[in-house]
Protein backbone atom coordinates (compact mmCIF):
# COMPACT_ATOMS: atom_id res chain seq x y z
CA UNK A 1 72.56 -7.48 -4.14
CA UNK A 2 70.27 -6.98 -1.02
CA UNK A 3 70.39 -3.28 -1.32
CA UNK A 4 69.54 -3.43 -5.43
CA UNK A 5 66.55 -6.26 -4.59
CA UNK A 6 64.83 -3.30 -2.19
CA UNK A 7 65.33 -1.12 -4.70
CA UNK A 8 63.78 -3.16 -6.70
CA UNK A 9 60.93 -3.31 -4.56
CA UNK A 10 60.28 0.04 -3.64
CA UNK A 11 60.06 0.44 -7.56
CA UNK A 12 57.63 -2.27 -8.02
CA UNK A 13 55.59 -0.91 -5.02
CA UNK A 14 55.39 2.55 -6.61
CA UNK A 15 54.92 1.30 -9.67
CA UNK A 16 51.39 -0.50 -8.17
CA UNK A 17 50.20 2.51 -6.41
CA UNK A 18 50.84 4.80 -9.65
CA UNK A 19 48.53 2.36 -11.25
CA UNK A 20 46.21 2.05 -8.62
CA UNK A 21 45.57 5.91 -8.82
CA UNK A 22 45.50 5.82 -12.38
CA UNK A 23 42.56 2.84 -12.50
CA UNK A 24 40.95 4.71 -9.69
CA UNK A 25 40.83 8.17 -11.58
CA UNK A 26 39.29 6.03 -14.74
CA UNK A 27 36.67 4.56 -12.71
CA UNK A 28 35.90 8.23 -11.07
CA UNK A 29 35.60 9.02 -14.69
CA UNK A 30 33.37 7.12 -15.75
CA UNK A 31 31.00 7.30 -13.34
CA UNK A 32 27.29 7.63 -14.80
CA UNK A 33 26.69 11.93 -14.09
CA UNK A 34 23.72 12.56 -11.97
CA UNK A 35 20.69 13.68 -13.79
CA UNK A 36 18.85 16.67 -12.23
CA UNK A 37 15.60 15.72 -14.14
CA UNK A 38 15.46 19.52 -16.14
CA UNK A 39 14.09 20.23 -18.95
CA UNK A 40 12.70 23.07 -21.23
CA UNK A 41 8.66 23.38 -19.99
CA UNK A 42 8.23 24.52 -23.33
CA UNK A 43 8.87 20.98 -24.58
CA UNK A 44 6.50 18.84 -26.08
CA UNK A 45 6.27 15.20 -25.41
CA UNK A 46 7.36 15.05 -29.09
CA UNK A 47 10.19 16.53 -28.10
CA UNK A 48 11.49 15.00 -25.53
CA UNK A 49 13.89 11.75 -25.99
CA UNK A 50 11.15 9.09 -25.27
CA UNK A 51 13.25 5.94 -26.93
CA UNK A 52 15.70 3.31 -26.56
CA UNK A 53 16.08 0.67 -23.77
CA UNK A 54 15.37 1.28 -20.02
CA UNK A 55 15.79 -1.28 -16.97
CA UNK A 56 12.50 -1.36 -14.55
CA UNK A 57 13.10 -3.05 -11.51
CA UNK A 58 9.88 -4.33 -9.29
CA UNK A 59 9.70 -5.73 -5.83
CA UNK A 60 8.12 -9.00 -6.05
CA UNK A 61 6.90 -9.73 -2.61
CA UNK A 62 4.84 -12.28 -3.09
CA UNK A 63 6.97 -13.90 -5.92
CA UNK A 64 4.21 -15.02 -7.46
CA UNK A 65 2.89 -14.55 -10.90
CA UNK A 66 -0.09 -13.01 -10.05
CA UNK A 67 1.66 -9.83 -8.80
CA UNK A 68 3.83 -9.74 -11.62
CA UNK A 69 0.96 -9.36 -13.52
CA UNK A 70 -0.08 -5.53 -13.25
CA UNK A 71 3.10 -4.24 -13.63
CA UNK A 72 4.13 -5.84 -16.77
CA UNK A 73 0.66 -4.95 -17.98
CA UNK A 74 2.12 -1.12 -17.52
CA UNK A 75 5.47 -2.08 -20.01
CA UNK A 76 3.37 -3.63 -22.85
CA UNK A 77 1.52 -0.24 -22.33
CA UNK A 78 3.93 2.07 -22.65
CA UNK A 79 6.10 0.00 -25.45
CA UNK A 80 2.66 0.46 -26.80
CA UNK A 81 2.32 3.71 -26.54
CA UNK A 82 5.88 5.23 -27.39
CA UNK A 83 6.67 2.47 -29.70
CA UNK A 84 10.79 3.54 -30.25
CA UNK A 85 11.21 2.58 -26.33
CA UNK A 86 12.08 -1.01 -24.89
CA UNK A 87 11.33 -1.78 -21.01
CA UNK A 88 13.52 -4.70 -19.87
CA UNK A 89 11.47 -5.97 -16.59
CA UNK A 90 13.03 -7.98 -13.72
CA UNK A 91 12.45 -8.48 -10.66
CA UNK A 92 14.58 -8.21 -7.07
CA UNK A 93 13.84 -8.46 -3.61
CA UNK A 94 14.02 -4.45 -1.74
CA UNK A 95 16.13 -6.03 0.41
CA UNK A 96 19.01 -5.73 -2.31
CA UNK A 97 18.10 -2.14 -3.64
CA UNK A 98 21.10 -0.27 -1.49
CA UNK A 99 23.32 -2.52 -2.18
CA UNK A 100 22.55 -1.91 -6.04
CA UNK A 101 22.16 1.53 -5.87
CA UNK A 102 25.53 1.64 -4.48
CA UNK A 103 27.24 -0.50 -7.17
CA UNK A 104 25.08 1.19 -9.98
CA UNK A 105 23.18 -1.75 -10.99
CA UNK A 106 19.40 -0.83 -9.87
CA UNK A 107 17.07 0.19 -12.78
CA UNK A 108 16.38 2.64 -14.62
CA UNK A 109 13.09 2.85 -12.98
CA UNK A 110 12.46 0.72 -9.42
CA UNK A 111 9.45 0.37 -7.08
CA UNK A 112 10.13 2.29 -3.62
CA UNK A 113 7.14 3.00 -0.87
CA UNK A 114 7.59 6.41 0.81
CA UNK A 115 9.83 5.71 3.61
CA UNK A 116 12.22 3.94 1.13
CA UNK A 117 11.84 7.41 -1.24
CA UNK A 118 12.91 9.44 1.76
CA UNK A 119 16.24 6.96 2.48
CA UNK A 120 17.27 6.63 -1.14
CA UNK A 121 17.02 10.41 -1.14
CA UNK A 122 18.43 11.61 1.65
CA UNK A 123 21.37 8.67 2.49
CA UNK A 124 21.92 7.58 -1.11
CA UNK A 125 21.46 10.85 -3.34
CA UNK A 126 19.99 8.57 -5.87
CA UNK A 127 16.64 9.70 -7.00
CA UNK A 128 15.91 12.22 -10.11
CA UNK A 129 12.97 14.45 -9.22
CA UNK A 130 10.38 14.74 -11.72
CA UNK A 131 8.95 17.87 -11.77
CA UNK A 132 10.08 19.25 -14.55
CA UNK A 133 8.35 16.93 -16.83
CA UNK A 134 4.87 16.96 -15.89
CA UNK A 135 3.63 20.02 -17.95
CA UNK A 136 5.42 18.60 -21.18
CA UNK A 137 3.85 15.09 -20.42
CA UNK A 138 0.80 16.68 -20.02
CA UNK A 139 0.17 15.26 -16.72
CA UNK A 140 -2.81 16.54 -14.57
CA UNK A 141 -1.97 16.39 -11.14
CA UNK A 142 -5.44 17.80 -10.25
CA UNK A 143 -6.87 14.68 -11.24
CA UNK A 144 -4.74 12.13 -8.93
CA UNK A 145 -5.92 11.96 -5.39
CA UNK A 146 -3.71 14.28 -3.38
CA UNK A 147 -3.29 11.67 -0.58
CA UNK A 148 -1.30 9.35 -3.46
CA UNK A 149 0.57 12.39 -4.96
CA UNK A 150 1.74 13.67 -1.38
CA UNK A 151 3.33 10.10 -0.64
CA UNK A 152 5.95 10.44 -3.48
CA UNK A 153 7.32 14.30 -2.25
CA UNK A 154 10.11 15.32 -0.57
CA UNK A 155 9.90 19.17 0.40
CA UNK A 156 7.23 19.78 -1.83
CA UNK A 157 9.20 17.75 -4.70
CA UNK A 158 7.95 14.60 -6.62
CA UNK A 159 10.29 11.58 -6.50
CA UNK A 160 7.63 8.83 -6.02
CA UNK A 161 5.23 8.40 -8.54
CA UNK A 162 2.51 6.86 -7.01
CA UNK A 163 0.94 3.34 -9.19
CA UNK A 164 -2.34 3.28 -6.53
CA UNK A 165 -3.54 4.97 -3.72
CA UNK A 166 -4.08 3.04 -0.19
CA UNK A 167 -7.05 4.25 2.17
CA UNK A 168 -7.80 2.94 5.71
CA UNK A 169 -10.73 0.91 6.01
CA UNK A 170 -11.92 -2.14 7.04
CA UNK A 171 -13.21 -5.28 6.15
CA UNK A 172 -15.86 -6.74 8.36
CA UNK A 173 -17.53 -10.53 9.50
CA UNK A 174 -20.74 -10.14 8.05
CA UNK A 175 -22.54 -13.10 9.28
CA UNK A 176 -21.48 -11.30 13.26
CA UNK A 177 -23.66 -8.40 12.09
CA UNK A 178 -26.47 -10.50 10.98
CA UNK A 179 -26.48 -12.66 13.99
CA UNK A 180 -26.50 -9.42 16.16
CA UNK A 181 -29.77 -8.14 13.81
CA UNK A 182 -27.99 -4.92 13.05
CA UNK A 183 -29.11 -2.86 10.03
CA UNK A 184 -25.59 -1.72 8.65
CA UNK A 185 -24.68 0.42 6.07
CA UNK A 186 -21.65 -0.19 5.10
CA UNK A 187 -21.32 2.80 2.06
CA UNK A 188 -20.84 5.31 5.47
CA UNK A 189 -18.13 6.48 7.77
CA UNK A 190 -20.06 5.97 11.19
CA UNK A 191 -19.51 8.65 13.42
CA UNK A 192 -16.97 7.41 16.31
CA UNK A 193 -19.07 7.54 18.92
CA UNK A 194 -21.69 5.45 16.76
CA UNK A 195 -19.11 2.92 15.97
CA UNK A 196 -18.02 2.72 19.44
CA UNK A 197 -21.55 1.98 20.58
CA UNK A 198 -21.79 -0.75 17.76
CA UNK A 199 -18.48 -2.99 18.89
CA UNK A 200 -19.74 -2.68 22.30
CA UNK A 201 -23.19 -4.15 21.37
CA UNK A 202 -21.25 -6.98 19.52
CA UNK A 203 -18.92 -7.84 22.33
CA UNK A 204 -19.39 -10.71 23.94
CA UNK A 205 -17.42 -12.00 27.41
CA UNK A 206 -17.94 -14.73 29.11
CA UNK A 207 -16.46 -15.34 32.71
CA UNK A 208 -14.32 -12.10 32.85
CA UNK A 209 -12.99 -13.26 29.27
CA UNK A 210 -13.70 -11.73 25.40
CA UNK A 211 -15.28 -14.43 23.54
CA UNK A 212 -15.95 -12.21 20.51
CA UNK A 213 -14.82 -8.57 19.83
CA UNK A 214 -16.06 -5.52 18.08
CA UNK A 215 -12.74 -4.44 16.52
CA UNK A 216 -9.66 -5.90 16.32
CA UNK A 217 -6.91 -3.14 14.83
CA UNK A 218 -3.43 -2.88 14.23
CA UNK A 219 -3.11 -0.05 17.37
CA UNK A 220 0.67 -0.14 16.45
CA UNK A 221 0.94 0.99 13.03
CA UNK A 222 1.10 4.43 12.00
CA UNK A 223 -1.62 4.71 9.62
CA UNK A 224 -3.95 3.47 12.70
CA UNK A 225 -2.41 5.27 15.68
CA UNK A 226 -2.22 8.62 13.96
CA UNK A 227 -6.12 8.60 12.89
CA UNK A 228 -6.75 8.61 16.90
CA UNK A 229 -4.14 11.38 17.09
CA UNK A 230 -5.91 13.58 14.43
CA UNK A 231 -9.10 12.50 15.04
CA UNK A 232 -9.85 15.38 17.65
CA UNK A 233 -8.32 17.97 15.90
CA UNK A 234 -4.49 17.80 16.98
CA UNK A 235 -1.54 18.54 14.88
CA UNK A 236 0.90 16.49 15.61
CA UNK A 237 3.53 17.26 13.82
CA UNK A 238 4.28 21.56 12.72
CA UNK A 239 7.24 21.53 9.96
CA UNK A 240 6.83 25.73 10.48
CA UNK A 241 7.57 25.08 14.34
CA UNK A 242 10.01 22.41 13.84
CA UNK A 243 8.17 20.47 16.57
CA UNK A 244 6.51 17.72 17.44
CA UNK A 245 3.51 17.62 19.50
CA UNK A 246 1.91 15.01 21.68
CA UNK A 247 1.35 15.11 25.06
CA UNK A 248 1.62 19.26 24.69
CA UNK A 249 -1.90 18.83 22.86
CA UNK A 250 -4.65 18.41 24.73
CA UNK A 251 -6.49 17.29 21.32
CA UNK A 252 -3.90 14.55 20.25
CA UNK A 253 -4.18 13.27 23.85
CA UNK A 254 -8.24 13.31 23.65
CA UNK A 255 -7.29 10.46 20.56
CA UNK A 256 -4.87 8.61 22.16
CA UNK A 257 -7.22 8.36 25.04
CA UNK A 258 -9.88 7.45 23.16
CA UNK A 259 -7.81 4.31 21.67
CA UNK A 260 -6.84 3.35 25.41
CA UNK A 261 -10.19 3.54 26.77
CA UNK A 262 -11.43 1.40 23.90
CA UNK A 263 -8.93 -1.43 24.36
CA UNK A 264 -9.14 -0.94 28.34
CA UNK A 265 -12.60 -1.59 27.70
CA UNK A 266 -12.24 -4.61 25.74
CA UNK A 267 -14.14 -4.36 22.82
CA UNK A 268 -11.03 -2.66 20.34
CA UNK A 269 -8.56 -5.77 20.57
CA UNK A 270 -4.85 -4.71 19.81
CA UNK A 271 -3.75 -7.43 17.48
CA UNK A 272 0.05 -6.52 16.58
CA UNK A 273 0.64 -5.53 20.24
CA UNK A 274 -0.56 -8.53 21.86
CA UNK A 275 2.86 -9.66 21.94
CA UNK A 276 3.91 -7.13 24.13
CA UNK A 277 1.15 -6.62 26.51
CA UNK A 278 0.90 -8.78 29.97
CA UNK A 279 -1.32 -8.43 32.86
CA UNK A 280 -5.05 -8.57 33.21
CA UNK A 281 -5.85 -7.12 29.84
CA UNK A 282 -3.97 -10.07 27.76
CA UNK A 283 -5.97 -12.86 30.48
CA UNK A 284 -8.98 -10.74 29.24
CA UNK A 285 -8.40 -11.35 25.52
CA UNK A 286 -6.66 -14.40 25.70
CA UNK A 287 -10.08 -16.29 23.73
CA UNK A 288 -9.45 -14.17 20.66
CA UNK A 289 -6.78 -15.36 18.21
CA UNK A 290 -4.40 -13.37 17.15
CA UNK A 291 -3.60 -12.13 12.75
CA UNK A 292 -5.83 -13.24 10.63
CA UNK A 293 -7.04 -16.21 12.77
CA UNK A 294 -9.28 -13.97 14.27
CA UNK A 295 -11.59 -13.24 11.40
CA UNK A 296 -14.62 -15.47 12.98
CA UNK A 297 -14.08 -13.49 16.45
CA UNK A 298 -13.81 -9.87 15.75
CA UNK A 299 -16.33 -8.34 13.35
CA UNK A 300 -14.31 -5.60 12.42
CA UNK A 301 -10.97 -5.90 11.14
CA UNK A 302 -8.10 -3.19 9.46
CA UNK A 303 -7.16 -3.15 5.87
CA UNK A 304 -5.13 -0.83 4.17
CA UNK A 305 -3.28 -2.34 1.32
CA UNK A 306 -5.25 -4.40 -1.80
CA UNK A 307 -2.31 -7.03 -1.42
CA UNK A 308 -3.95 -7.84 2.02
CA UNK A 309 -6.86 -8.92 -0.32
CA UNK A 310 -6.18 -12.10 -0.95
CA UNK A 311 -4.78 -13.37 2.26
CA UNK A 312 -7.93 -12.65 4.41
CA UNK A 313 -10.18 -13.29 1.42
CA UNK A 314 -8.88 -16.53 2.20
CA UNK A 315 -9.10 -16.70 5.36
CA UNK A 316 -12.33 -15.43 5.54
CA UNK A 317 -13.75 -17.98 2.93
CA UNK A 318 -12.06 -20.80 4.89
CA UNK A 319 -14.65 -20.39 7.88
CA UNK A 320 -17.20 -20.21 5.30
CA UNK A 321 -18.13 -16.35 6.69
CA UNK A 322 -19.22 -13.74 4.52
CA UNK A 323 -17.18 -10.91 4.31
CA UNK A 324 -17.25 -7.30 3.37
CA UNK A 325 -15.53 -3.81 3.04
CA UNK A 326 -16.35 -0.49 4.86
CA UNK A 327 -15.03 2.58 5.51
CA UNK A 328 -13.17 3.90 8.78
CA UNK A 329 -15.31 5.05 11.64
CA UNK A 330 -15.02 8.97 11.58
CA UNK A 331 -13.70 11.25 14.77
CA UNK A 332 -15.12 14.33 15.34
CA UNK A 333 -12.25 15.53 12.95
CA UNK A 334 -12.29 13.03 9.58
CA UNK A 335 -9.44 11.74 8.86
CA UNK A 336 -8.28 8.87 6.61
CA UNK A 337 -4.71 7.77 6.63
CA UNK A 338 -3.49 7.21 3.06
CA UNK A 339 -0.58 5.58 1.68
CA UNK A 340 0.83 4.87 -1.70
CA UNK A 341 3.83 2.71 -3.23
CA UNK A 342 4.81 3.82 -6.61
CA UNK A 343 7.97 3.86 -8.51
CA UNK A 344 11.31 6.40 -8.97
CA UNK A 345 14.05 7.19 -11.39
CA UNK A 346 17.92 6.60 -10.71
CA UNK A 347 19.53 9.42 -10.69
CA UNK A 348 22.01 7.98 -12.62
CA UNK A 349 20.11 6.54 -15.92
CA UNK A 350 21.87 7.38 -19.47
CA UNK A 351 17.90 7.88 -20.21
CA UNK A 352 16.16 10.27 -18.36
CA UNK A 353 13.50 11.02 -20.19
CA UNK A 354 12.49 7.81 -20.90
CA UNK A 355 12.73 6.56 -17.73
CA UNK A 356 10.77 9.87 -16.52
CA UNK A 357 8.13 9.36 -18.85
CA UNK A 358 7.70 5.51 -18.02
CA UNK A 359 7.41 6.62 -14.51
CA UNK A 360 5.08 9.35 -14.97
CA UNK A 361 3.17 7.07 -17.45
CA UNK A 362 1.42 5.72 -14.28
CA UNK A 363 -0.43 8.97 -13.46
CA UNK A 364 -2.43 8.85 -17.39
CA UNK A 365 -5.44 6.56 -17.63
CA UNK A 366 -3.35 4.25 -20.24
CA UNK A 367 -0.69 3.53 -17.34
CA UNK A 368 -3.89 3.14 -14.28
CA UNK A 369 -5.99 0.80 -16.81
CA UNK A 370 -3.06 -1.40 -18.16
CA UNK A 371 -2.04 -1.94 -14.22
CA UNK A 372 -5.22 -1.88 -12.57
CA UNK A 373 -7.58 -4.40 -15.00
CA UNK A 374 -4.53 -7.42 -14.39
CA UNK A 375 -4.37 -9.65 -11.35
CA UNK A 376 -2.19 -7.84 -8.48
CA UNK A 377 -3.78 -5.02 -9.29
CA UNK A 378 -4.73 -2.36 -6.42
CA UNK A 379 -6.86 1.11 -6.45
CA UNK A 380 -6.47 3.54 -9.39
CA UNK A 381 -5.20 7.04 -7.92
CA UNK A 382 -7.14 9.19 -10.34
CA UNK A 383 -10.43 10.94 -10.02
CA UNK A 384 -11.79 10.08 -13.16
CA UNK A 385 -11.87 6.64 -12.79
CA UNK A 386 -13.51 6.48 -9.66
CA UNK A 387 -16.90 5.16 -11.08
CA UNK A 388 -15.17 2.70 -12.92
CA UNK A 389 -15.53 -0.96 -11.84
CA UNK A 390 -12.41 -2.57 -14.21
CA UNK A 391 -10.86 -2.47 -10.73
CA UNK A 392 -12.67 -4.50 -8.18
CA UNK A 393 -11.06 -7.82 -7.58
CA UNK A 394 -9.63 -8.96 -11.23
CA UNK A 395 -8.91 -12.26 -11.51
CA UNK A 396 -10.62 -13.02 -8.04
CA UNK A 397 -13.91 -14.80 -7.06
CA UNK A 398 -14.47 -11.53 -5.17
CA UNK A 399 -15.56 -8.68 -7.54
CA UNK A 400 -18.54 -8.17 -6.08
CA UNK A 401 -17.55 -6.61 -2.82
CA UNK A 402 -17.58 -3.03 -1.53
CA UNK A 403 -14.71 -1.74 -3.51
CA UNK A 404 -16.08 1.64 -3.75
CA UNK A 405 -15.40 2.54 -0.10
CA UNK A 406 -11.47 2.61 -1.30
CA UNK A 407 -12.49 6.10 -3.26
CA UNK A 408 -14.74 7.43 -0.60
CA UNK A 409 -13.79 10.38 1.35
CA UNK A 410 -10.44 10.98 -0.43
CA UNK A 411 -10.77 14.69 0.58
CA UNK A 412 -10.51 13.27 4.11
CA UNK A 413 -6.75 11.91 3.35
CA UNK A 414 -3.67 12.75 5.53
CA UNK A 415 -0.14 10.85 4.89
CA UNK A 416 0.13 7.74 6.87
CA UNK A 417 4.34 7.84 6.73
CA UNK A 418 5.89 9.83 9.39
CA UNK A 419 8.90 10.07 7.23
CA UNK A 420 6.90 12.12 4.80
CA UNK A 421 5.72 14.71 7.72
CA UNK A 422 9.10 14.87 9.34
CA UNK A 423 12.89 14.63 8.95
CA UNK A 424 13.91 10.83 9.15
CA UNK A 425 15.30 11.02 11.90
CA UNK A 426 12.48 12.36 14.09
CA UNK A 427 10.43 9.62 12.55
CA UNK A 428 12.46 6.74 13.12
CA UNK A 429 12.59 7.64 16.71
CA UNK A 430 8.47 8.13 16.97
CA UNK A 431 7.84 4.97 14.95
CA UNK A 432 10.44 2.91 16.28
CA UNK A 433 8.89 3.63 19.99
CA UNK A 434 5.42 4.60 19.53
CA UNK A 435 4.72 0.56 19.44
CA UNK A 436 6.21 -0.14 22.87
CA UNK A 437 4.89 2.57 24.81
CA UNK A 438 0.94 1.39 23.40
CA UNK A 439 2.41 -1.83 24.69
CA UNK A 440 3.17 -0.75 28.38
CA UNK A 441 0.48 1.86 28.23
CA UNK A 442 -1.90 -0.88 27.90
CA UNK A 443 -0.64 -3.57 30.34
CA UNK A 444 -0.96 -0.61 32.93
CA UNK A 445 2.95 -0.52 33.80
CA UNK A 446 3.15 3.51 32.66
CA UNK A 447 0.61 6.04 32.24
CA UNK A 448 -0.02 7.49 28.73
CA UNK A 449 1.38 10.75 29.73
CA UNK A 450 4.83 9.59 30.39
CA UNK A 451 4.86 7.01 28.24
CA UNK A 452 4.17 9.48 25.19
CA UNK A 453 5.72 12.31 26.94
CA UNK A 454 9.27 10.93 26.81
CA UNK A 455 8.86 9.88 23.13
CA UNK A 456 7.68 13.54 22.32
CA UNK A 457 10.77 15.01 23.98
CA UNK A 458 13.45 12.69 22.54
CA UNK A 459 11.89 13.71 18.88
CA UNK A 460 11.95 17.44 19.91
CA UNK A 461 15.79 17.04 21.04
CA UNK A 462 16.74 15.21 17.71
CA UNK A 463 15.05 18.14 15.50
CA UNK A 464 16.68 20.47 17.37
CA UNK A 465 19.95 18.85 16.65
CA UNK A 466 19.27 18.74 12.84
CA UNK A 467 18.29 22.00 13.63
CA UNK A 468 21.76 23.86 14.51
């Protein structure tokens, strides 16, 4: 009886795993096919299979209404437009995206920002590039502002489609001007050496400590950091070389300089890096706040992003100061870091073309009027609508500020993502570390050159590994 019950057993156990290969091959099965976002360049939009239902999924940061606002402006749009299609909208924190990517449960469409495009490319294999449908959607890239279109490739690819473009600038305490009697124009790019003057002459210490500063920047953030490196005519970064260069230029050092020099000097306050910086220098700025408490104590400040509008609108109108945009002092070499967020398809829709031409709907001027005229809204990434004032502030008390300094010198635009530049891996180790080193560089525990010299070779050695 013992002998039959085992065999019994065995049977039963076999029995299981034939089934469990049998519900694993049916799963493998039916697996959703990757879409390699081809088709005929002969089509016509007619022609391709713009209908039915598609999921777009949209990062919410704010959780607010407000920023829901633009893009569901985009779906009535579009519905609009191609009237066969449905959009279902919903929203998810990016936090959850790889987890849903792997279980096959993220849109149709979802927002991504360019280091996010690289990742779900590269780790995931889950974007569909979308080439191959600009001619038949008779998209003209020439018209988008290449700093936004260059955010969304991947070897020369698209993957993002951009919804706005993000320049550099920065927004300024007017009423520190006016007390200083300085005749600004704030429609110009001063010349560095000009703006370096200018903080100076609005710097104020009192008993070996900064009461008020010219500039207050995020040093640490690589749409700041690499404007210094540029800004004397240093490459960086050579794809054709496979190397990164840093303390090999004499140029990129002659930026990096320049930024040490300024905070060393105290009027160019390093406010995401205070954190980490001890010593003299943080006794020397210990009167200035630190984030946004510092609008009534630094007269310039950095903003990149529109959704940093309303939380130092606010703060500014708080203190009762008047407040106002301008554009980033230039280096000898101009250069404007640029950024955009923007949206890509799953590689594993059932509706490609719809969800292609949703995505791509974004780069007409239907898709950058029905986003940009709402609340939430941000900068419109094509050329044509530059003189166009739908834009500036909607749904704010604050249209009438210098919004046209976000469309000025977009031929000066380089990528502010080191993942877009070079491979992830390189970047993660230069971003990840550049921080820290500004950090010690600054306190005066290492010089620049080593400091910057042992990030440089550590990215060299990792592209040499992805290399061979």
């Amino acid at each position: 009886m013992k002998l039959f019950s085992g065999k019994k057993v065995i049977m039963k156990i076999a029995l299981v795993t034939v089934l469990i290969f049998i519900v694993t091959g049916l799963i493998g099965c039916t697996e959703k096919p990757i879409q390699y976002g081809y088709v005929d360049q002969e089509s016509t939009i007619e022609e391709l299979n713009i209908k039915g239902t598609i999921k777009f999924t949209v990062n919410n940061e704010s959780g607010t209404e407000a920023e829901s606002m633009a893009p569901r402006g985009v779906v009535n749009a579009f519905m609009q437009a191609f009237p066969n299609t449905k959009v279902q909208y919903e929203e998810a924190s990016r936090s959850t995206y790889p987890t849903r990517i792997s279980a096959g449960d993220i849109g149709d469409v979802f927002w991504c920002d360019s280091n996010d495009t690289v990742n779900y490319h590269s780790v995931h294999n889950a974007l569909m590039p979308l080439d191959s449908y600009i001619k038949p959607m008779n998209i003209d890239l020439g018209d988008v502002y290449t700093g936004a279109i260059d955010a969304g490739k991947i070897d020369g690819r698209l993957y993002m489609v951009p919804r706005k473009i993000g320049i550099s600038v920065l927004i300024y305490n007017c009423d520190i001007i006016q007390a200083a009697g300085v005749d600004f124009d704030n429609t110009v790019a001063y010349d560095w050496e000009d703006f370096k003057a200018l903080c100076k002459q609005l710097t104020i210490e009192e008993n070996g400590q900064i009461i008020q500063v010219g500039a207050s920047m995020k040093l640490g953030w690589a749409p700041v950091w690499q404007m210094f490196m540029r800004g004397y005519g240093g490459k960086w970064i050579d794809n054709k070389e496979h190397r990164v260069s840093i303390t090999d230029s004499t140029e990129v050092m002659a930026g990096i300089n320049e930024m040490v020099n300024a905070v060393q000097e105290g009027w160019l306050y390093p406010e995401d890096l205070m954190g980490s910086i001890s010593g003299s220098l943080k006794d020397k700025f210990s009167k200035i706040p630190d984030g946004d408490s510092n609008v009534s104590s630094a007269c310039f400040k950095t903003f990149n992003n529109m959704t940093w509008l309303t939380r130092l609108g606010t703060a500014y109108d708080r203190m009762k100061i008047d407040w106002n945009f301008c554009p980033f002092p230039a280096f000898p070499t101009h250069n404007v870091s640029t950024d955009a967020t923007g949206y890509v398809v799953y590689n594993r829709t059932t509706n490609p073309d719809t969800a292609a031409a949703f995505a791509l709907f974004f780069l007409t001027e239907a898709g950058q009027h029905a986003y940009h005229s709402q609340t939430g809204s941000s900068v419109p990434l094509l050329k044509t609508l530059a003189d166009e004032t739908f834009w500036y502030g909607p749904g704010t008390e604050w249209t009438d500020k210098n919004y046209k300094v976000f469309v000025s010198y977009t031929d000066c635009t380089q990528p502010c993502f080191v993942s877009t530049q070079a491979p992830r891996e390189v970047a993660d180790i230069i971003t990840s570390n550049i921080p820290g080193a500004l950090g010690r560089i600054f306190s005066g525990s290492v010089d620049v050159q080593t400091a910057l010299e042992k990030i440089q070779t550590q990215a060299n050695e990792k592209w040499l590994t992805i290399l061979t």
